[in-house]
N, C-alpha and C. Protein backbone atom coordinates (compact mmCIF):
# COMPACT_ATOMS: atom_id res chain seq x y z
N UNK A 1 0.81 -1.20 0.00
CA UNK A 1 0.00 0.00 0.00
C UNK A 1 0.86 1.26 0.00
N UNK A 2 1.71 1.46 0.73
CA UNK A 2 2.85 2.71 1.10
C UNK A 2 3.83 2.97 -0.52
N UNK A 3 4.04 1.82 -1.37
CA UNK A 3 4.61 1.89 -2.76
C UNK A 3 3.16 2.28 -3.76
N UNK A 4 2.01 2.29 -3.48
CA UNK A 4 0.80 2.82 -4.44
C UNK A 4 0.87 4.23 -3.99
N UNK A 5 1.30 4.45 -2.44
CA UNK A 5 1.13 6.10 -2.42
C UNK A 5 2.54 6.67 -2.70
N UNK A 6 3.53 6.11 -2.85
CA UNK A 6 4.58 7.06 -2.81
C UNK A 6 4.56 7.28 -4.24
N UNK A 7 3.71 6.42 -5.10
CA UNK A 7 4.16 6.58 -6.71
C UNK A 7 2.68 7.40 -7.39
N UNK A 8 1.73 7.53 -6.34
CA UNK A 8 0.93 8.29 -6.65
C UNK A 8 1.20 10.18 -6.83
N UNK A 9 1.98 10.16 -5.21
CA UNK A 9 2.81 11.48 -4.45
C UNK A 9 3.76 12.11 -5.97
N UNK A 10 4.66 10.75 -6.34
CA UNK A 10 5.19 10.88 -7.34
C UNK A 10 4.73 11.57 -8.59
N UNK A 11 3.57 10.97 -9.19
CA UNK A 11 3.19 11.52 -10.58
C UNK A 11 2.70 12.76 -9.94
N UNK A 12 1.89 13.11 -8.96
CA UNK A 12 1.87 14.18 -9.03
C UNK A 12 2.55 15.55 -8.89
N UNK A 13 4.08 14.82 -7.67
CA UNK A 13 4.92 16.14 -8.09
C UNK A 13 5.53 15.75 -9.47
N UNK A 14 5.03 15.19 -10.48
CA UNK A 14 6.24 15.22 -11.36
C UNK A 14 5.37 16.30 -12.30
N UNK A 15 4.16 15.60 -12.42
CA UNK A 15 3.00 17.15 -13.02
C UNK A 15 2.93 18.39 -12.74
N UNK A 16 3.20 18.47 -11.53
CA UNK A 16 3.14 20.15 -10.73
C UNK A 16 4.67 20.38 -11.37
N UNK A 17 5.93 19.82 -11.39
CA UNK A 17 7.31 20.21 -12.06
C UNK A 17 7.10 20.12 -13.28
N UNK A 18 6.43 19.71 -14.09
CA UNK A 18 6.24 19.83 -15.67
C UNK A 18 5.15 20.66 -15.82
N UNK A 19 4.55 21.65 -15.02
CA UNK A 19 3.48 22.69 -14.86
C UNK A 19 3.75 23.83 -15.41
N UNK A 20 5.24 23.56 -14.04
CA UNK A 20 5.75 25.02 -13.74
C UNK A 20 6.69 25.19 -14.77
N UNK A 21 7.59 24.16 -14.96
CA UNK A 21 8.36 24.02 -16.53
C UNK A 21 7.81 24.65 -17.46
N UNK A 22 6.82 24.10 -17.90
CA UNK A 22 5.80 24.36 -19.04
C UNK A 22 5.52 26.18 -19.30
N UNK A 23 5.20 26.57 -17.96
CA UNK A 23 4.93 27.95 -17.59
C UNK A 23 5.78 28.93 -17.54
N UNK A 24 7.20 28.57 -17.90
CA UNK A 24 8.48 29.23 -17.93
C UNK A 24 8.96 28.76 -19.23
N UNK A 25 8.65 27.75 -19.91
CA UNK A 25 9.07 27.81 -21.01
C UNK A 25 8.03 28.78 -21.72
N UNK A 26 6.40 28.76 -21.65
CA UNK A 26 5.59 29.68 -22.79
C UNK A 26 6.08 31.55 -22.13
N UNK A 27 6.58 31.75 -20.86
CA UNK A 27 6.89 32.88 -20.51
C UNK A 27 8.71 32.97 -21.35
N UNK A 28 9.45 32.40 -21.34
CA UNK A 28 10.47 32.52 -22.38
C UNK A 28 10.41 32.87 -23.75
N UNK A 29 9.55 31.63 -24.19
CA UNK A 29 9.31 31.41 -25.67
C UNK A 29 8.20 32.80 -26.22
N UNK A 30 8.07 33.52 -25.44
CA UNK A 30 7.08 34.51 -25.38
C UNK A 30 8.16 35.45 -26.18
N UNK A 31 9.03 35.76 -25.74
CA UNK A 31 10.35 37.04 -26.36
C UNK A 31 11.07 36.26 -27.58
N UNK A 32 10.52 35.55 -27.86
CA UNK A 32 11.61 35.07 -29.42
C UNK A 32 10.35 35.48 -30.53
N UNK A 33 10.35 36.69 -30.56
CA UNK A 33 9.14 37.60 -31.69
C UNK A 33 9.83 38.41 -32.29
N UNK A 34 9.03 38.68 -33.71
CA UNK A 34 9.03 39.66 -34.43
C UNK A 34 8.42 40.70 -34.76
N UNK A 35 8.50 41.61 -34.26
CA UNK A 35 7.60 43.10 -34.12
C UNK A 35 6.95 43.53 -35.49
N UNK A 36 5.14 43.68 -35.25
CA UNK A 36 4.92 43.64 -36.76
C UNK A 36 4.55 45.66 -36.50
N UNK A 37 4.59 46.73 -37.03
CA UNK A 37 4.67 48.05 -37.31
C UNK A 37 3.13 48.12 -37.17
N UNK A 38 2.48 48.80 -36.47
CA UNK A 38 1.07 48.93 -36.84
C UNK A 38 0.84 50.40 -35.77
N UNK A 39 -0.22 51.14 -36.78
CA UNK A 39 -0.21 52.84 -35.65
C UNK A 39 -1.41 52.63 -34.74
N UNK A 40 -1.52 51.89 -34.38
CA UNK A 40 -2.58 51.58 -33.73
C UNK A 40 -2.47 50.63 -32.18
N UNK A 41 -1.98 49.67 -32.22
CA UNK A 41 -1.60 48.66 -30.85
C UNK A 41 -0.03 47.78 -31.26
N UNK A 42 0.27 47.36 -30.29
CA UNK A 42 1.95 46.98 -30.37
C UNK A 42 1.41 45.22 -30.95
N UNK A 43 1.94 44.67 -32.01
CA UNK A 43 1.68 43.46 -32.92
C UNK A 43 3.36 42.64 -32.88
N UNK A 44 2.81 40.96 -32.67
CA UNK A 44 4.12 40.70 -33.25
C UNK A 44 3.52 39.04 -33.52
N UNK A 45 4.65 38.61 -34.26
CA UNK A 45 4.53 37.27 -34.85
C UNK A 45 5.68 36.74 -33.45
N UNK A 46 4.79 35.60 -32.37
CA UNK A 46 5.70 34.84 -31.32
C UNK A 46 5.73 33.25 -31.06
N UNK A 47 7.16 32.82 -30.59
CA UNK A 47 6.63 31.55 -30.18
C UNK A 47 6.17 31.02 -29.15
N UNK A 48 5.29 32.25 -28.31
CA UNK A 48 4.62 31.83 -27.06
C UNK A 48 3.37 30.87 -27.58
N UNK A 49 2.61 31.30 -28.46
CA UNK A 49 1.37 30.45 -28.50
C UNK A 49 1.90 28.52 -29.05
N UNK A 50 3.21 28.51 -29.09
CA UNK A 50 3.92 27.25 -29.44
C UNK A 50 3.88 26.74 -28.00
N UNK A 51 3.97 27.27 -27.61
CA UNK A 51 4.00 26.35 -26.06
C UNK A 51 3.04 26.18 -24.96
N UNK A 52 1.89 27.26 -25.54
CA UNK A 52 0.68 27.38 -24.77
C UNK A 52 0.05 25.98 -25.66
N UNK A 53 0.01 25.77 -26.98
CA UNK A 53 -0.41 24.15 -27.20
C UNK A 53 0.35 23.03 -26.98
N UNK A 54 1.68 23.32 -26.65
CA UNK A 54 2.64 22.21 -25.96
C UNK A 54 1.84 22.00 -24.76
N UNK A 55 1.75 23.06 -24.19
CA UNK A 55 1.53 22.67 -22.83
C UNK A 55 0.17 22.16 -22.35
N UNK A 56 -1.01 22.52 -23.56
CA UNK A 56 -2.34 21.50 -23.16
C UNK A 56 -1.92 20.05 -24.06
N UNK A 57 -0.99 19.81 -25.04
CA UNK A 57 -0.82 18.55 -25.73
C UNK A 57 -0.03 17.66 -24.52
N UNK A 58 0.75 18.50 -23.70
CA UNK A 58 1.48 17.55 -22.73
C UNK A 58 1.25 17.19 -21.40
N UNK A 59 0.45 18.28 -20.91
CA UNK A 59 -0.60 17.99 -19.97
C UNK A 59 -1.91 17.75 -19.93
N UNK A 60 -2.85 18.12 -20.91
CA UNK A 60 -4.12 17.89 -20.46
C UNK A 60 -4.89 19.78 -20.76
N UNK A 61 -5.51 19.40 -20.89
CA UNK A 61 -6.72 20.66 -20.31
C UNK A 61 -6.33 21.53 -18.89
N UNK A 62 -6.64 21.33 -18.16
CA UNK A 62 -6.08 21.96 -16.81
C UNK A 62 -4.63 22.29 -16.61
N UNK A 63 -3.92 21.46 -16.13
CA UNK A 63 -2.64 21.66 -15.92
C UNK A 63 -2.09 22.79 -17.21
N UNK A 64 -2.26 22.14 -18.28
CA UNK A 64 -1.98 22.81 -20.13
C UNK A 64 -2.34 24.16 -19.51
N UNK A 65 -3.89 24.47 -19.64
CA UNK A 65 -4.12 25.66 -19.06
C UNK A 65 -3.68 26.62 -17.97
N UNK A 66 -3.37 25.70 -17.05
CA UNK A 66 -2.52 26.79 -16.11
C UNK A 66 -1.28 27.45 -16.65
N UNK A 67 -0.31 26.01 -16.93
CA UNK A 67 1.07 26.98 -17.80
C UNK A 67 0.87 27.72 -18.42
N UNK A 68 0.14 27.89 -20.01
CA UNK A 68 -0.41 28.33 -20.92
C UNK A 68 -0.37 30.16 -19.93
N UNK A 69 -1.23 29.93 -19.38
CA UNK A 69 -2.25 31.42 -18.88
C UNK A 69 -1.00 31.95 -17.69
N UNK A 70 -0.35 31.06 -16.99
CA UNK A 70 0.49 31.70 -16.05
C UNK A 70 1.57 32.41 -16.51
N UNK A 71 2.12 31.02 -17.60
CA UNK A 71 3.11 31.64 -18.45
C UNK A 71 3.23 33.00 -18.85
N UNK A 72 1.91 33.20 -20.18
CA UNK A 72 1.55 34.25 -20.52
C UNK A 72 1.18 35.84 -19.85
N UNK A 73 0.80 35.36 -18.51
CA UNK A 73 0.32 36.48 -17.54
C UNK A 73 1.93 37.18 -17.37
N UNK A 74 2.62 36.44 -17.10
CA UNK A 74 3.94 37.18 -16.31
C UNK A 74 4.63 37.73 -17.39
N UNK A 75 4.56 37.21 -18.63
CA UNK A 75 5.32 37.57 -19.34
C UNK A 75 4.73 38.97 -19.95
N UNK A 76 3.38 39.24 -19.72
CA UNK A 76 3.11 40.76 -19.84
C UNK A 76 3.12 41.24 -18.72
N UNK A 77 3.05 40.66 -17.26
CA UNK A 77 3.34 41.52 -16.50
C UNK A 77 4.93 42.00 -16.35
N UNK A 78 5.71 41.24 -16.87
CA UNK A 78 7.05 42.38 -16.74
C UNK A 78 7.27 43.27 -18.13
N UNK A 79 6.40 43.38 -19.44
CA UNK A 79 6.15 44.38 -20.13
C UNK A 79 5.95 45.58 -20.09
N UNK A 80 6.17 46.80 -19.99
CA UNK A 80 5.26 47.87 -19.40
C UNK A 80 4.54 47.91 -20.75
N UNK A 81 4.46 47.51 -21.99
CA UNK A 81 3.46 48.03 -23.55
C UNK A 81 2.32 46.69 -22.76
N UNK A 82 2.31 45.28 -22.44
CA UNK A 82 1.06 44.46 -22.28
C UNK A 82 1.02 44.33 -20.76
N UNK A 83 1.38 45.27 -20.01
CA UNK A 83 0.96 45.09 -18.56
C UNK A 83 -1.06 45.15 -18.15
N UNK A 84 -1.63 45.81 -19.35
CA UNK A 84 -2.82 45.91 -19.27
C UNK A 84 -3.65 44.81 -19.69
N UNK A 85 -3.07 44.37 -20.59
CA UNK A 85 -3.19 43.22 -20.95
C UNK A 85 -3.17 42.26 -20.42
N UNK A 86 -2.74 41.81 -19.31
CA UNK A 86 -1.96 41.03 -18.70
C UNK A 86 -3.44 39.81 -17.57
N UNK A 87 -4.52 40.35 -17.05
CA UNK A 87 -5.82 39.59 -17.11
C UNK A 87 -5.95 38.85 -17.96
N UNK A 88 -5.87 39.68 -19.07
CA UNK A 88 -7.37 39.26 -20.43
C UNK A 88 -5.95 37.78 -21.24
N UNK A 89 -5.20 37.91 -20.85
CA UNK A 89 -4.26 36.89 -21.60
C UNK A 89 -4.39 36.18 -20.53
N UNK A 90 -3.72 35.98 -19.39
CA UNK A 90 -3.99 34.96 -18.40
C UNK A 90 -5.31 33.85 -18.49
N UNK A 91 -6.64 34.66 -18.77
CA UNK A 91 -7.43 33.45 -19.49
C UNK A 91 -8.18 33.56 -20.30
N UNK A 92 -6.97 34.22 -21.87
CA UNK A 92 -7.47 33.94 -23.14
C UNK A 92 -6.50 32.36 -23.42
N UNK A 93 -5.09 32.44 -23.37
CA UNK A 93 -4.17 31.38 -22.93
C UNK A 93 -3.90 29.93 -22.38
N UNK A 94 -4.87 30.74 -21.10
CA UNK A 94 -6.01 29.40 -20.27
C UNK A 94 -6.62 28.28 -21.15
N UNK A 95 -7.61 29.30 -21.98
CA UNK A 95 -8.77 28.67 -22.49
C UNK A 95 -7.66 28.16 -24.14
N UNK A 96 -7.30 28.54 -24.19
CA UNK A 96 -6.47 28.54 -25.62
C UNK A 96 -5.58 26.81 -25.56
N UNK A 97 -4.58 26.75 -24.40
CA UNK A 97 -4.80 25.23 -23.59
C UNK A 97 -5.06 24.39 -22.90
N UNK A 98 -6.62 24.88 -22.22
CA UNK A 98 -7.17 24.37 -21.95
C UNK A 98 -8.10 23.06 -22.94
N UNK A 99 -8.48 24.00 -23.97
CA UNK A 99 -9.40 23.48 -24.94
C UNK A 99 -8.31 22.56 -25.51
N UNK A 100 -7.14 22.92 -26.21
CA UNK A 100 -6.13 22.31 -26.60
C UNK A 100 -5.98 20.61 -26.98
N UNK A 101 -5.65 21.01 -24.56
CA UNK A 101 -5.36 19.64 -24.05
C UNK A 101 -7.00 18.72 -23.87
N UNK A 102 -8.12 19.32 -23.83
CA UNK A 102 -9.00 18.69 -23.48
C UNK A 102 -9.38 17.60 -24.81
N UNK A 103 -9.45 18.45 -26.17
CA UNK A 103 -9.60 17.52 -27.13
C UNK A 103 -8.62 16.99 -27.62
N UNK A 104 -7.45 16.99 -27.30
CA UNK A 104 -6.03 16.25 -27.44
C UNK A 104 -6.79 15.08 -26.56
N UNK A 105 -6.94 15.01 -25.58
CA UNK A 105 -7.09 13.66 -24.38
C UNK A 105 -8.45 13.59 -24.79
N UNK A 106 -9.46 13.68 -25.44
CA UNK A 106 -10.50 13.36 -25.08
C UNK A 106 -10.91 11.32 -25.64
N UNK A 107 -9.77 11.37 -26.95
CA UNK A 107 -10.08 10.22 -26.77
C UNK A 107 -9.51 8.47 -26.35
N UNK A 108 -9.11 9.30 -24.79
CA UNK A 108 -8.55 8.25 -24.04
C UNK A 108 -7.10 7.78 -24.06
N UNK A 109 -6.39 8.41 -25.11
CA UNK A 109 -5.02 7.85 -25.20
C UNK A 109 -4.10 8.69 -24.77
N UNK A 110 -4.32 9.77 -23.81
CA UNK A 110 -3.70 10.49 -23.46
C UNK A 110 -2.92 11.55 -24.35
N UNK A 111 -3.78 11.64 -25.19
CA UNK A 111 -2.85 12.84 -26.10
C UNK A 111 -2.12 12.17 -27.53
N UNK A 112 -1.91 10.69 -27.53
CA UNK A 112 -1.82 9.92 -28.38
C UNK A 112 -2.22 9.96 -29.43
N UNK A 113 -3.08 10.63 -29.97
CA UNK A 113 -3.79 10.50 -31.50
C UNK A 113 -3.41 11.99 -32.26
N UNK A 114 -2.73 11.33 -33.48
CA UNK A 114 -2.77 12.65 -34.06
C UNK A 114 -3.51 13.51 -34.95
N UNK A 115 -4.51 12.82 -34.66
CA UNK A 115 -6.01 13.51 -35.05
C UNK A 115 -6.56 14.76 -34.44
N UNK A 116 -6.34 13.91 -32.86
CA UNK A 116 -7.21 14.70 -32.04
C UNK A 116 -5.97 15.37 -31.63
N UNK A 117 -4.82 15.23 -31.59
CA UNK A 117 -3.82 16.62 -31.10
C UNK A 117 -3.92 17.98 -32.50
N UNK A 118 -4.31 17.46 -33.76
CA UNK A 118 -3.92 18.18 -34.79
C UNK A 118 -5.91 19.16 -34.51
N UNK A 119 -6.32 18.57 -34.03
CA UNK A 119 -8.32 19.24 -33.70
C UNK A 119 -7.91 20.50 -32.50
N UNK A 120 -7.42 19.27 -31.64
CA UNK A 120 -7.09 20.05 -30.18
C UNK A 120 -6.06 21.50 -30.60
N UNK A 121 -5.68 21.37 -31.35
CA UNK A 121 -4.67 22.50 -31.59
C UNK A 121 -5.10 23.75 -32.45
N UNK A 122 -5.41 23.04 -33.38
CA UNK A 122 -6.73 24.46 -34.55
C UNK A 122 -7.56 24.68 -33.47
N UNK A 123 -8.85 24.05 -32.65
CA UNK A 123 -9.43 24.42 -31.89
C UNK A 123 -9.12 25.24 -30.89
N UNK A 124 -8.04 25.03 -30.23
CA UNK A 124 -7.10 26.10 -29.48
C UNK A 124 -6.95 27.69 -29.73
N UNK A 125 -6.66 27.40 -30.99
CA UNK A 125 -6.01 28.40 -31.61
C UNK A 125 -6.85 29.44 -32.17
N UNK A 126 -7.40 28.76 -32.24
CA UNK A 126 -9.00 29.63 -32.91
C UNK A 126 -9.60 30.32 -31.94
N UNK A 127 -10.15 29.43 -30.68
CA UNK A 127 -10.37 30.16 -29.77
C UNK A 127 -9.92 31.49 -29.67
N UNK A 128 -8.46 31.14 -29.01
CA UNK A 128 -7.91 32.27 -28.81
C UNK A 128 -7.72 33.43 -29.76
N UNK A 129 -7.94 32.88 -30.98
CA UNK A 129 -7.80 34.19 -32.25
C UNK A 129 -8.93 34.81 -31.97
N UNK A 130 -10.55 34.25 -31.75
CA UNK A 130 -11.69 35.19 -31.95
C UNK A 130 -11.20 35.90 -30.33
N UNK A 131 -10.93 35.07 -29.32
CA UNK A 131 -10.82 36.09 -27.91
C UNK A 131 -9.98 37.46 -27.94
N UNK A 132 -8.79 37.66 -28.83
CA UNK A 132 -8.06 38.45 -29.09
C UNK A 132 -8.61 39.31 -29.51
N UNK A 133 -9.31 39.07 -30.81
CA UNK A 133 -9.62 39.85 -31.73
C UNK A 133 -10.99 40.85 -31.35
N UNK A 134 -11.52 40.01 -30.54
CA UNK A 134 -12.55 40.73 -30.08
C UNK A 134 -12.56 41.91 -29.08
N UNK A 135 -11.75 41.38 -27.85
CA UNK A 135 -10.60 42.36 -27.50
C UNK A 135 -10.28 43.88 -27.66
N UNK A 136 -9.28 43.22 -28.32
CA UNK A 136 -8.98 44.54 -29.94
C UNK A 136 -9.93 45.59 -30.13
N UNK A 137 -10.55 44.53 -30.81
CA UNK A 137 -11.99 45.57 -31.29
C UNK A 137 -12.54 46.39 -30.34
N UNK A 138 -13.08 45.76 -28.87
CA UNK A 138 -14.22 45.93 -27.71
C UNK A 138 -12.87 47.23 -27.17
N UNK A 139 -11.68 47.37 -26.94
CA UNK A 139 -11.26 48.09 -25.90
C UNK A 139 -10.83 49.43 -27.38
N UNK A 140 -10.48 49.16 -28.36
CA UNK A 140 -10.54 50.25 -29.31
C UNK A 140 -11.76 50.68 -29.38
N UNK A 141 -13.12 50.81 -29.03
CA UNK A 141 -14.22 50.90 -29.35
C UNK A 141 -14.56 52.16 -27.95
N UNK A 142 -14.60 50.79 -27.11
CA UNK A 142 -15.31 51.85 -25.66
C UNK A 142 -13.87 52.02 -24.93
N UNK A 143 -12.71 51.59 -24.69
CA UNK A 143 -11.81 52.21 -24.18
C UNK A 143 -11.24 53.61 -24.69
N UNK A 144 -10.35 53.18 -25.90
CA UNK A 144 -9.71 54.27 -26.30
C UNK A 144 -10.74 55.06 -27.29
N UNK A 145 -12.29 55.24 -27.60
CA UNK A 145 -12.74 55.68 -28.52
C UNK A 145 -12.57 56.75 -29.79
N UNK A 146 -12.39 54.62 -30.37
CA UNK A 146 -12.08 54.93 -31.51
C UNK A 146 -13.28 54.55 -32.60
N UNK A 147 -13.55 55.34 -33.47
CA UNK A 147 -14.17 55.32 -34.69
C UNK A 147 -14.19 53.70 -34.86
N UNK A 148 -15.36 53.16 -35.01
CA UNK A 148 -15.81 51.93 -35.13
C UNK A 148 -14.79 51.62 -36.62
N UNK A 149 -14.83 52.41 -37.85
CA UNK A 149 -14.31 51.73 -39.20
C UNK A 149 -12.12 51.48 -38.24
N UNK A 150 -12.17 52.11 -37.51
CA UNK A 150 -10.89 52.48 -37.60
C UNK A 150 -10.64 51.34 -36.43
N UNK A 151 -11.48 50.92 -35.42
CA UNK A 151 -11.31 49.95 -34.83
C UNK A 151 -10.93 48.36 -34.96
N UNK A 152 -12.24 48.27 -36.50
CA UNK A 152 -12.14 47.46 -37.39
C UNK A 152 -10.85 46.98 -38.35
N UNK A 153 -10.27 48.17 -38.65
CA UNK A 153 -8.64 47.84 -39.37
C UNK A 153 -7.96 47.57 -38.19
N UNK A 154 -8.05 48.28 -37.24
CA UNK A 154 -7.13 47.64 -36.22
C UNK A 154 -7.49 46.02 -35.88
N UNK A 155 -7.99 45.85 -35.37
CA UNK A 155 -9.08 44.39 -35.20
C UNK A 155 -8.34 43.61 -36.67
N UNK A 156 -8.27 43.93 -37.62
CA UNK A 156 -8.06 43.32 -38.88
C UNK A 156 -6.87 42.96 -39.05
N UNK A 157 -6.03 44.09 -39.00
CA UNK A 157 -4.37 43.58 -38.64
C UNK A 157 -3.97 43.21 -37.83
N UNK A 158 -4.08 43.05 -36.53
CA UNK A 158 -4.09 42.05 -35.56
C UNK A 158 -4.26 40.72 -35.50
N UNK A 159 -5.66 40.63 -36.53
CA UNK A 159 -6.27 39.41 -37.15
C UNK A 159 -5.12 38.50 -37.81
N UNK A 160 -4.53 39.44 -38.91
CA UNK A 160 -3.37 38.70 -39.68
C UNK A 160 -2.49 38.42 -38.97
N UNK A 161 -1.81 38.78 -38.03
CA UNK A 161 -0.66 38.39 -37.32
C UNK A 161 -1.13 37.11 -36.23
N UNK A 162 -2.53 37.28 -35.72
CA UNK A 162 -2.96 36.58 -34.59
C UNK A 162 -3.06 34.88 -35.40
N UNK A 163 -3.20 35.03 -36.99
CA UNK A 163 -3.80 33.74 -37.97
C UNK A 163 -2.10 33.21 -38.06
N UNK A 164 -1.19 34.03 -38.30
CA UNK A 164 0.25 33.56 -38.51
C UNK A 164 0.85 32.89 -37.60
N UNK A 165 0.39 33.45 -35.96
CA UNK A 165 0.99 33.29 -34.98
C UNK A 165 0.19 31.62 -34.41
N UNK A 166 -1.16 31.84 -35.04
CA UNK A 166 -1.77 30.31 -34.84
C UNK A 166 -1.14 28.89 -35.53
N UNK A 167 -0.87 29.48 -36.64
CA UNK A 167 -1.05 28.27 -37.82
C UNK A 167 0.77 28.26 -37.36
N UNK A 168 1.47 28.65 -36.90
CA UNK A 168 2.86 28.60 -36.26
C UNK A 168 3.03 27.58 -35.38
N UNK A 169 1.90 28.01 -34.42
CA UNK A 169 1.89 27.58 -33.27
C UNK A 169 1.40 25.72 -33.29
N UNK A 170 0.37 25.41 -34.58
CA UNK A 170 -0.44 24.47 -34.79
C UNK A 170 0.92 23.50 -35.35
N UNK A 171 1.37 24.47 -36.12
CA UNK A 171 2.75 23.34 -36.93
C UNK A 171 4.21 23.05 -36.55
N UNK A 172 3.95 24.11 -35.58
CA UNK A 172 5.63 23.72 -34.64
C UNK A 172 5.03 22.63 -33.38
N UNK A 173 4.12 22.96 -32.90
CA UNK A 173 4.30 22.14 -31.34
C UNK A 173 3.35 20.60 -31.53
N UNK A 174 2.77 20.45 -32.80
CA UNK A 174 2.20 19.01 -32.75
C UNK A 174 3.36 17.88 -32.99
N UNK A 175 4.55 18.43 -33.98
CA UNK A 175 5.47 17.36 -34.09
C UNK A 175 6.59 17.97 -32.69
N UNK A 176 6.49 18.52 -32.00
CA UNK A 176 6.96 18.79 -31.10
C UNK A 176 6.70 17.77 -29.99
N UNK A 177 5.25 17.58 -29.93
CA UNK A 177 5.07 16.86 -29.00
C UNK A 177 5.09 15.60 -28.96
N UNK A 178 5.05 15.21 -30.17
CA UNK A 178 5.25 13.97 -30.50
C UNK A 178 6.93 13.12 -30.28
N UNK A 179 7.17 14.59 -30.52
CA UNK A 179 9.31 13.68 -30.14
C UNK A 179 9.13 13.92 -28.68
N UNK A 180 8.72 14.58 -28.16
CA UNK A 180 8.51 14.71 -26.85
C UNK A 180 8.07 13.75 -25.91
N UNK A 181 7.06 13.45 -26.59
CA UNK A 181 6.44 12.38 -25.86
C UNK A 181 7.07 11.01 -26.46
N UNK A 182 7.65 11.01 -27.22
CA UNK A 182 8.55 9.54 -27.85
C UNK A 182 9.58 9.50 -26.70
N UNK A 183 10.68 10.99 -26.49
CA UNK A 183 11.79 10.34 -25.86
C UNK A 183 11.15 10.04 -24.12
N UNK A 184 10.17 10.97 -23.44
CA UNK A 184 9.30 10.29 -22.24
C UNK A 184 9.42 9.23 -22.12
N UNK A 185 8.74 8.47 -23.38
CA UNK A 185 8.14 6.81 -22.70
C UNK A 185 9.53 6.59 -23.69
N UNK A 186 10.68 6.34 -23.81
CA UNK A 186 11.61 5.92 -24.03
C UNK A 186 12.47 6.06 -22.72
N UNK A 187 12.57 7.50 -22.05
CA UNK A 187 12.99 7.24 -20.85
C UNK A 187 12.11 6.66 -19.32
N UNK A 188 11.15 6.28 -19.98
CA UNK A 188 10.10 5.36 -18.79
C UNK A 188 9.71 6.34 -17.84
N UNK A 189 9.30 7.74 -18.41
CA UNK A 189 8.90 8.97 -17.61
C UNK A 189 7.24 8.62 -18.33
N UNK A 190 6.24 8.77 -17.33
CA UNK A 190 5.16 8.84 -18.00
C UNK A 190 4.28 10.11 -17.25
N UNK A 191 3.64 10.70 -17.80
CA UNK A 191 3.38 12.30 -17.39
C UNK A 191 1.72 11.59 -16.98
């Protein structure tokens, strides 16, 4: 009985250390961007949203989601341009791997299918593109009031960078996770 709990104790600190991992890698991978020029809000093409679907493909829904959103939170809170930002990403991010990891695992193989990691990941991603974008739009609108047409181009170019930064994110971290999860159960680590 005392070897079922110590290996229970086990997986779970090994999840809470591949959490917090996870949550420092999408807060890293957050600054390897390219600044896109726009007169309107600060834009860039990043590889944070690469690791916000790593991190629901390698954990799950929940856990995924926490890194994802924690990650992301800190990494605009030491920004002073997305410190305002810095809520509305915590759980756009969330939900971005949350959803991720949920239909990655939903059908039983733990993330195993590359069906449902390649669903789980557009679905992700999408999410988070309409949450952004809407955003955009809603705080150019009644925050900074701005002219609805002019909100809309903003909202629009954002759009393009937010679709680049998805379909990035969809095609770097599914074969990502897959070597990932190969060398795991090669080293008899099972998450």
């Amino acid at each position: 009985m005392d070897q079922k709990r110590f290996a229970l104790s086990r997986v779970s600190a090994l999840k809470l250390a591949m959490t917090a991992l996870m949550a420092a890698m999408v807060f890293l991978f957050s600054y390897i961007s390219i600044p896109i020029p726009n007169p309107l809000l600060v834009t860039r093409v990043h590889l944070g949203n690469v690791m916000c679907l790593l991190s629901g493909l390698m954990l799950g829904g929940p856990l995924g989601g926490a890194a994802a959103g924690v990650g992301s939170f800190l990494f605009d809170l030491f920004d002073p341009v997305y410190i305002t930002s810095a809520p509305f990403t915590l759980v756009f991010k969330f939900l971005m791997a949350f959803i991720c990891g949920i239909v990655a695992y939903s059908c039983g193989r733990k993330g195993r299918h590359i069906g449902f990691n390649i669903l789980g990941g557009i679905l992700g991603s999408a999410a988070y593109v309409v949450l952004h974008i809407s955003k955009v739009f809603l705080v150019a609108v009644w925050f900074n009031k701005v002219a609805v047409p002019t909100a809309l181009l903003s909202a629009g170019s954002s759009a393009l960078v937010s679709l680049v930064n998805a379909v990035l994110a969809v095609a770097i971290a599914i074969p990502l996770c897959f070597a990932l999860k190969k060398a795991l159960q090669k080293a008899r680590i099972e998450l």
